[in-house]
N, C-alpha and C. Protein backbone atom coordinates (compact mmCIF):
# COMPACT_ATOMS: atom_id res chain seq x y z
N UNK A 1 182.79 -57.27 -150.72
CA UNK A 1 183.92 -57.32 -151.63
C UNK A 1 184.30 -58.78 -151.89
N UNK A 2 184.65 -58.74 -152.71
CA UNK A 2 184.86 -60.17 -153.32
C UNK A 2 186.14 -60.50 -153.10
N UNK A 3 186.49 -61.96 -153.00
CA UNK A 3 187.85 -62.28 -152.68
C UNK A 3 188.70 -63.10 -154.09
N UNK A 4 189.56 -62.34 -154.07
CA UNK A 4 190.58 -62.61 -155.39
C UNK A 4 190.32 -63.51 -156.20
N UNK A 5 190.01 -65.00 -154.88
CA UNK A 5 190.25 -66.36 -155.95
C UNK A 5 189.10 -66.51 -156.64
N UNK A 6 187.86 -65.80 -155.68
CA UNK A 6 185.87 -66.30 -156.15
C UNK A 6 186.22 -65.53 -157.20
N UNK A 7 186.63 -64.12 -157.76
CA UNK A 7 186.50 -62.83 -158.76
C UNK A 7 187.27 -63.83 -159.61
N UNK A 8 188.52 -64.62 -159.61
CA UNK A 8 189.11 -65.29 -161.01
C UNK A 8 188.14 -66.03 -161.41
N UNK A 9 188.04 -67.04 -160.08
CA UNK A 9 187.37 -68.39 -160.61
C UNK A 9 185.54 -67.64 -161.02
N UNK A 10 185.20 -66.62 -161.09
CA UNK A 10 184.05 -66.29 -161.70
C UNK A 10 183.73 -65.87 -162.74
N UNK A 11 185.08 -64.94 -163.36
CA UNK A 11 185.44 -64.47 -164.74
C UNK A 11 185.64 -65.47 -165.44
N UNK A 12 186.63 -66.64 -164.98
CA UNK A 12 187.06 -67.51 -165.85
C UNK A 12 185.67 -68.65 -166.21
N UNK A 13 184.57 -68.91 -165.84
CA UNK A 13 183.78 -69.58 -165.48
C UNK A 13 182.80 -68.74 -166.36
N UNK A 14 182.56 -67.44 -166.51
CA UNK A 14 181.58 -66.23 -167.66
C UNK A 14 182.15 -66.43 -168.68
N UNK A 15 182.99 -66.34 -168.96
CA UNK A 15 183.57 -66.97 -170.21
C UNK A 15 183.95 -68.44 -170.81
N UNK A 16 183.85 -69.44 -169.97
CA UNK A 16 183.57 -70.83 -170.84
C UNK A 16 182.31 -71.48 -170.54
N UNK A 17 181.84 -70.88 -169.87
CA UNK A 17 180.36 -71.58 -169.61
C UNK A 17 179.35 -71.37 -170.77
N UNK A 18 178.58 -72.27 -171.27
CA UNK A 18 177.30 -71.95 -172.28
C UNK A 18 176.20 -71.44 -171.40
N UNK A 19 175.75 -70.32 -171.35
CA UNK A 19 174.19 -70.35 -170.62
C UNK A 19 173.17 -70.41 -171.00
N UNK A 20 172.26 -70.70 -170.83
CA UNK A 20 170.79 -70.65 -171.62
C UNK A 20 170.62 -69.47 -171.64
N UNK A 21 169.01 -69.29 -172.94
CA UNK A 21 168.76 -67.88 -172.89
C UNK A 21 168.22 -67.51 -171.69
N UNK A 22 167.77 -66.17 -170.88
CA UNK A 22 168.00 -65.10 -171.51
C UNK A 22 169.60 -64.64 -171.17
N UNK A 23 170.26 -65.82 -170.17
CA UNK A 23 171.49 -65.60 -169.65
C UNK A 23 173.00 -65.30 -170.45
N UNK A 24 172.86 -66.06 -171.46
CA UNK A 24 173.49 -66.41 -172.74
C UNK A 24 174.41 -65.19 -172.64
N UNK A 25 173.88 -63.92 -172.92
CA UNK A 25 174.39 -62.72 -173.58
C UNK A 25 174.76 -61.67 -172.37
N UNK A 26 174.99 -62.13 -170.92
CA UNK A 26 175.69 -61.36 -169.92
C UNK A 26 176.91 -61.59 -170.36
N UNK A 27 177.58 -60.58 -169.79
CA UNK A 27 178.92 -60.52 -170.17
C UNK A 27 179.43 -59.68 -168.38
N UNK A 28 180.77 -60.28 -168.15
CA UNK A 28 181.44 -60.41 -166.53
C UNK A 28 182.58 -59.45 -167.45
N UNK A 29 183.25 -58.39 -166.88
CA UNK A 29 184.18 -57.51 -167.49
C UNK A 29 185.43 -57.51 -165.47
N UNK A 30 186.24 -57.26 -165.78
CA UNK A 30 186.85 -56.67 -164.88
C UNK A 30 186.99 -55.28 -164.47
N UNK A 31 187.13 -54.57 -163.29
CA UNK A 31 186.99 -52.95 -163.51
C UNK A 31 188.32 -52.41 -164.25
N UNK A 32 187.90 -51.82 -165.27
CA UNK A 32 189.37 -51.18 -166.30
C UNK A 32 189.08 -49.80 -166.65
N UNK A 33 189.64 -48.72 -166.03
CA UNK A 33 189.53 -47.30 -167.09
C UNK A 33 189.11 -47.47 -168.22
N UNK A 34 188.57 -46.19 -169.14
CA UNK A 34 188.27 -46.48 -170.93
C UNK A 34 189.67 -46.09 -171.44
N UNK A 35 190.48 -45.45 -170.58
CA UNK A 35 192.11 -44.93 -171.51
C UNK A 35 192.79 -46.41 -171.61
N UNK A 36 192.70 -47.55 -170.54
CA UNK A 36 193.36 -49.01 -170.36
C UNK A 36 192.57 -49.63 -171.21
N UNK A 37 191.36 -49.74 -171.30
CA UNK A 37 190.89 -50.34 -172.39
C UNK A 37 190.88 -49.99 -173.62
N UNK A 38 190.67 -48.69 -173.97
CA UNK A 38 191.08 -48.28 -175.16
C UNK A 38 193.07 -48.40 -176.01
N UNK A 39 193.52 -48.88 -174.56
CA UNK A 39 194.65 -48.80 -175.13
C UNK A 39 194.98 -50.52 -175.43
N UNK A 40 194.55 -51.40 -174.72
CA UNK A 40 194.34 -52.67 -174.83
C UNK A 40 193.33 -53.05 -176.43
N UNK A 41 192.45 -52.26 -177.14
CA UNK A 41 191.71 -52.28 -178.10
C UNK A 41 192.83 -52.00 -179.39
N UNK A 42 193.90 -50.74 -179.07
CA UNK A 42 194.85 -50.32 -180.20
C UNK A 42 196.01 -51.69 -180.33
N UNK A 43 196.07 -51.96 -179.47
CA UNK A 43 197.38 -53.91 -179.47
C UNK A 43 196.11 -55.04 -179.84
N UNK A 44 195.38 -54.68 -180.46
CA UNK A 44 194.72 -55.95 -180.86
C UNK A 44 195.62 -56.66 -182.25
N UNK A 45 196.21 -55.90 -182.88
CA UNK A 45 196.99 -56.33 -183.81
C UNK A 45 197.83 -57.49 -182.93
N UNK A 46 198.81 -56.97 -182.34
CA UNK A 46 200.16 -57.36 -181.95
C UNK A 46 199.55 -58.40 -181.27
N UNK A 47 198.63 -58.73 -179.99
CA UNK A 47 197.66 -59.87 -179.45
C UNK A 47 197.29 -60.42 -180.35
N UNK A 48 196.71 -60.64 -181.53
CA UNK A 48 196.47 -61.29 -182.33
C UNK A 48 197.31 -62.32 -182.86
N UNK A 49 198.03 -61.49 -183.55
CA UNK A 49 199.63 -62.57 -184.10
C UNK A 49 200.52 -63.25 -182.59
N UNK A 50 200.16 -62.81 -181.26
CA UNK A 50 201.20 -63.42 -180.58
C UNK A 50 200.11 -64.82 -180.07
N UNK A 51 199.13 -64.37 -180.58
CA UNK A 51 198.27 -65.77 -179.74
C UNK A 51 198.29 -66.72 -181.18
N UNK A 52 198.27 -66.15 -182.21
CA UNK A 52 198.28 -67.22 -183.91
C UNK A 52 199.63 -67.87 -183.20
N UNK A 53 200.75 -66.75 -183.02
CA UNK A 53 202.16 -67.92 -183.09
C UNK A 53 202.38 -68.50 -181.46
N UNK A 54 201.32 -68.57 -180.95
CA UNK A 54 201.49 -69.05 -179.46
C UNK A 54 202.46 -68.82 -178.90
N UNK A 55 202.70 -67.40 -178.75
CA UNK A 55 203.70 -66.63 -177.66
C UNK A 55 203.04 -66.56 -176.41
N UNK A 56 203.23 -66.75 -175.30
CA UNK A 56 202.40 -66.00 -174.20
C UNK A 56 202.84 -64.71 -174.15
N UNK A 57 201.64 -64.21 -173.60
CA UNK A 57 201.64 -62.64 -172.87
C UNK A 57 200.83 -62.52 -171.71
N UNK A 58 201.26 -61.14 -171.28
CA UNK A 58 200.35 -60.92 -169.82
C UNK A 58 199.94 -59.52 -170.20
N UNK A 59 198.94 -58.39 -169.54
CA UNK A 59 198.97 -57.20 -169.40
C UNK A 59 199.47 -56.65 -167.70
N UNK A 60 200.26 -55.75 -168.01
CA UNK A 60 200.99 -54.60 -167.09
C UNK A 60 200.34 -53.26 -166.53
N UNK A 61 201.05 -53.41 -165.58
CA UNK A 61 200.40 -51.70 -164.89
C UNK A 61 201.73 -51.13 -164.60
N UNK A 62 201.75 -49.99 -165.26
CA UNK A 62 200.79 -48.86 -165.92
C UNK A 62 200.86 -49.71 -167.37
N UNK A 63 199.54 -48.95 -167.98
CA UNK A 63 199.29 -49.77 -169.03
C UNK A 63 200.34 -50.24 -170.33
N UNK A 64 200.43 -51.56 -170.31
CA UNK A 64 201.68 -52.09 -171.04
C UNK A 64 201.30 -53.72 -171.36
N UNK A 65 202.04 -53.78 -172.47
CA UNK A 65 201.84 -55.63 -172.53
C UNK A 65 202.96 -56.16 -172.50
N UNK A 66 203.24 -57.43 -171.96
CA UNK A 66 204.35 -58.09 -171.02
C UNK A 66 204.40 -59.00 -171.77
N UNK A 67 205.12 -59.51 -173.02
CA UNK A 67 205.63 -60.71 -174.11
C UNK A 67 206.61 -61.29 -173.18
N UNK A 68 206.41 -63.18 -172.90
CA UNK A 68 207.13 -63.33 -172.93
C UNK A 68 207.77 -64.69 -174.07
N UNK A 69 209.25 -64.57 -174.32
CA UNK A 69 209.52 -65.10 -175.42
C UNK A 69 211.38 -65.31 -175.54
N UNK A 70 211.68 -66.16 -176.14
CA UNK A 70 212.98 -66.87 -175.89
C UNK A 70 213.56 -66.34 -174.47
N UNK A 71 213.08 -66.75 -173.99
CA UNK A 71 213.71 -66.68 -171.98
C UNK A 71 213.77 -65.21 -171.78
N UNK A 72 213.40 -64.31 -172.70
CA UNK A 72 212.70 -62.66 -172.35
C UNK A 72 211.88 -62.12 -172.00
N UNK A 73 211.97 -61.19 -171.57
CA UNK A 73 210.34 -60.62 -170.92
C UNK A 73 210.59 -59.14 -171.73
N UNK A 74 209.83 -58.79 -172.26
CA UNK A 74 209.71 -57.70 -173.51
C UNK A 74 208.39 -56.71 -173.11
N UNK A 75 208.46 -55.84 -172.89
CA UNK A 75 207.46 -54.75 -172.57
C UNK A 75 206.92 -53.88 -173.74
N UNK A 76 206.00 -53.75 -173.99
CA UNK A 76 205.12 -53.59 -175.37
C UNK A 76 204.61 -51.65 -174.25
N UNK A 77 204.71 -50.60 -174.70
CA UNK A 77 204.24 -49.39 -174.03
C UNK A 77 203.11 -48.85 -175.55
N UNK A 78 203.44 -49.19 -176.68
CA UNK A 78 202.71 -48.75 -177.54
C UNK A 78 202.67 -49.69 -179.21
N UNK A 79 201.65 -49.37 -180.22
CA UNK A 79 201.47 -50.00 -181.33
C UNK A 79 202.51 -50.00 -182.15
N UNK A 80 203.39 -49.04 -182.20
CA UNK A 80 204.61 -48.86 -182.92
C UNK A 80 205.96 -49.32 -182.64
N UNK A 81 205.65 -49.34 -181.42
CA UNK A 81 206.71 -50.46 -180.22
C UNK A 81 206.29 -51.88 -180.65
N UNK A 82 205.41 -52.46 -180.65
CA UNK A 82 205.08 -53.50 -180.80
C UNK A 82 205.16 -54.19 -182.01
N UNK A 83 204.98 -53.64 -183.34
CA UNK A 83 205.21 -53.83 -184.51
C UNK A 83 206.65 -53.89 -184.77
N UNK A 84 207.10 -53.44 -183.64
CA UNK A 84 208.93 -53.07 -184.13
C UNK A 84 209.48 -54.33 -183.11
N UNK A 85 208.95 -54.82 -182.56
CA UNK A 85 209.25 -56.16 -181.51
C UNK A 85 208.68 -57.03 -182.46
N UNK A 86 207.53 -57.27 -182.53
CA UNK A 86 207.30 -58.03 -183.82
C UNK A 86 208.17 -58.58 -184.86
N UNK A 87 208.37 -57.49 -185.47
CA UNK A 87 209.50 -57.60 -186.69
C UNK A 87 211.07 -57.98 -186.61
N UNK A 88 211.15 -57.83 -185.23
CA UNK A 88 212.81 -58.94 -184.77
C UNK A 88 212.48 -60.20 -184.49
């Protein structure tokens, strides 16, 4: 089993590293349900525009996205939620 800090510092490291071929095209995922990922795939909108206007965010358990923004912490549970946070 892997220990917390090697599993960050290894993800974060699959993703900015260039590799040569045939290495190039591995891809390092974290373990996620398909209902968490599929629900992380439907907020691609709302992730989109919060990373254009450089809001930070985090993701939540149970599945949720965690805005934070003018000294708030704003909980995103769905696409229609989020569009409606958006729009204030």
């Amino acid at each position: 089993m892997l220990l917390p800090e090697f599993k960050e510092q290894l993800l974060r490291a699959s993703r900015t590293s260039d590799m040569p071929d045939p290495y190039g095209q591995i891809k390092i995922f974290v373990d996620l349900s398909a209902a968490t990922l599929q629900f992380r795939k439907n907020l691609t909108p709302i992730t989109s525009t919060l990373r254009d206007q450089n809001v930070a965010y985090r993701w939540g358990y149970p599945a949720k996205l965690l805005v934070h923004h003018r000294e708030a912490l704003h909980a995103i549970t769905s696409l229609e939620l989020g569009i409606t946070k958006l729009k204030d």
